[in-house]
Protein backbone atom coordinates (compact mmCIF):
# COMPACT_ATOMS: atom_id res chain seq x y z
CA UNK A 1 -22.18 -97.24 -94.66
CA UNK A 2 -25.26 -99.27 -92.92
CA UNK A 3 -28.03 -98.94 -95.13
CA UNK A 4 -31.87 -99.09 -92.55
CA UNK A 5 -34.93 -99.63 -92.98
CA UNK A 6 -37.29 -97.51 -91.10
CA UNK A 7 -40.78 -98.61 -90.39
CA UNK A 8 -43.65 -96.20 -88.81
CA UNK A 9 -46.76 -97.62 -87.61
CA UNK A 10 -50.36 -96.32 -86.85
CA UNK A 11 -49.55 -92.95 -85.74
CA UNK A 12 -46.15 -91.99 -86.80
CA UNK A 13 -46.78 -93.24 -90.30
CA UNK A 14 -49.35 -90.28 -89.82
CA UNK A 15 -46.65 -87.99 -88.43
CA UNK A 16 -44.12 -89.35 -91.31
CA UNK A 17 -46.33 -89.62 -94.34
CA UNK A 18 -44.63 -92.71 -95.25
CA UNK A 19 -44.90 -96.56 -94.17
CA UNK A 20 -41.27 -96.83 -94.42
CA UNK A 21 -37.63 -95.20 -95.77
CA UNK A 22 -34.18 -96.95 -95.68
CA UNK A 23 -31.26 -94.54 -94.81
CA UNK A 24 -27.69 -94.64 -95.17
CA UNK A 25 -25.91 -93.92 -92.14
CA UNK A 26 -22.21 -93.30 -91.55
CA UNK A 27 -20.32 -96.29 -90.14
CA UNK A 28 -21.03 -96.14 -86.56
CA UNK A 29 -24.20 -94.74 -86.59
CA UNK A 30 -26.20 -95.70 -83.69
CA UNK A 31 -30.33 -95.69 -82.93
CA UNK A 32 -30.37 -92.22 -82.02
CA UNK A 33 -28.35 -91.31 -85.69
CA UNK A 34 -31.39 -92.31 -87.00
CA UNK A 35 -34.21 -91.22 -85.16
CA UNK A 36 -32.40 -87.19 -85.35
CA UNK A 37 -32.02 -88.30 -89.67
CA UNK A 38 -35.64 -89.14 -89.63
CA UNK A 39 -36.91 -86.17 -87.32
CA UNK A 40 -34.96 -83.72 -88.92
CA UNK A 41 -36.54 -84.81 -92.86
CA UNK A 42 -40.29 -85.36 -91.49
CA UNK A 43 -40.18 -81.83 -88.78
CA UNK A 44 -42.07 -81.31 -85.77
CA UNK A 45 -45.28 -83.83 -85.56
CA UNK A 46 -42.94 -86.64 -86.34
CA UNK A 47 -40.22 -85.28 -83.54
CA UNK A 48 -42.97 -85.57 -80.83
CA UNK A 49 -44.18 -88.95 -82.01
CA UNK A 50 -40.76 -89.88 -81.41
CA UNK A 51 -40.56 -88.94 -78.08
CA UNK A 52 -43.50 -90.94 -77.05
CA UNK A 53 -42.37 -94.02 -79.07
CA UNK A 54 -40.87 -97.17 -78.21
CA UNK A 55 -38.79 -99.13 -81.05
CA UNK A 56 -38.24 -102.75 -82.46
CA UNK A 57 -34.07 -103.13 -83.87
CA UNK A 58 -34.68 -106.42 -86.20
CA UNK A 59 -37.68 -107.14 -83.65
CA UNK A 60 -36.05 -107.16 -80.49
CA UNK A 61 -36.96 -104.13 -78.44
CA UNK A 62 -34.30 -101.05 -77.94
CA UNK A 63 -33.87 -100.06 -74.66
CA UNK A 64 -30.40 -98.22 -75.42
CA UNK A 65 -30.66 -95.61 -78.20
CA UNK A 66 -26.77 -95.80 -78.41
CA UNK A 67 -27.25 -99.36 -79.79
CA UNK A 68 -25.13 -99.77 -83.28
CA UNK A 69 -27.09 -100.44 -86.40
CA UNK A 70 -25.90 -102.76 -88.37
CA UNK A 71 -26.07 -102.62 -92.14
CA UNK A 72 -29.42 -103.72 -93.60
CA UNK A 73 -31.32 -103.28 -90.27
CA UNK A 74 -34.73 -103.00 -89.60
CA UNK A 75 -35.93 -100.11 -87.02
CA UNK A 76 -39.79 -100.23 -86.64
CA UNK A 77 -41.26 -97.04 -84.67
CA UNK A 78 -44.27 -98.11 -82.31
CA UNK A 79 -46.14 -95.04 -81.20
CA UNK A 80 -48.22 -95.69 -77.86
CA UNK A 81 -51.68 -97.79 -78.82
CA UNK A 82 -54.99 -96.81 -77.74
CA UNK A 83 -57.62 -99.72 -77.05
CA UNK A 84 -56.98 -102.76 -75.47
């Protein structure tokens, strides 16, 4: 069972109300197992954040949300940045 760290920054740590959670997935589970775990425990503001977001798996960025997560994982959530 892959145990994963989520991490939210600037404003999906807003949307979560947490900096980070680690989840236990069933074997197999895949990004998108874990952004539906995540949307479904933190509701609607988090759910759109998500849909705006790109994401780091162990720092390198996920273009494929059907990439596997291995156990003890990071997944950091990167809302879009204002500023430059």
């Amino acid at each position: 069972m892959p145990r994963v760290t989520v991490r939210y920054f600037a404003g999906a740590r807003a949307a979560a109300g947490v900096t980070s959670e680690v989840l236990e997935l069933p074997d197999g589970a895949r990004v998108s197992d874990a952004l539906e775990t995540v949307s479904l425990r933190h509701g609607d503001d988090l759910k759109r954040v998500l849909g705006a977001s790109s994401f780091l798996l162990d720092a390198v960025a996920v273009h494929d949300l059907g990439a596997a997560l291995p156990t003890g994982a990071e997944l950091d959530v990167l809302p879009p940045f204002a500023g430059g």
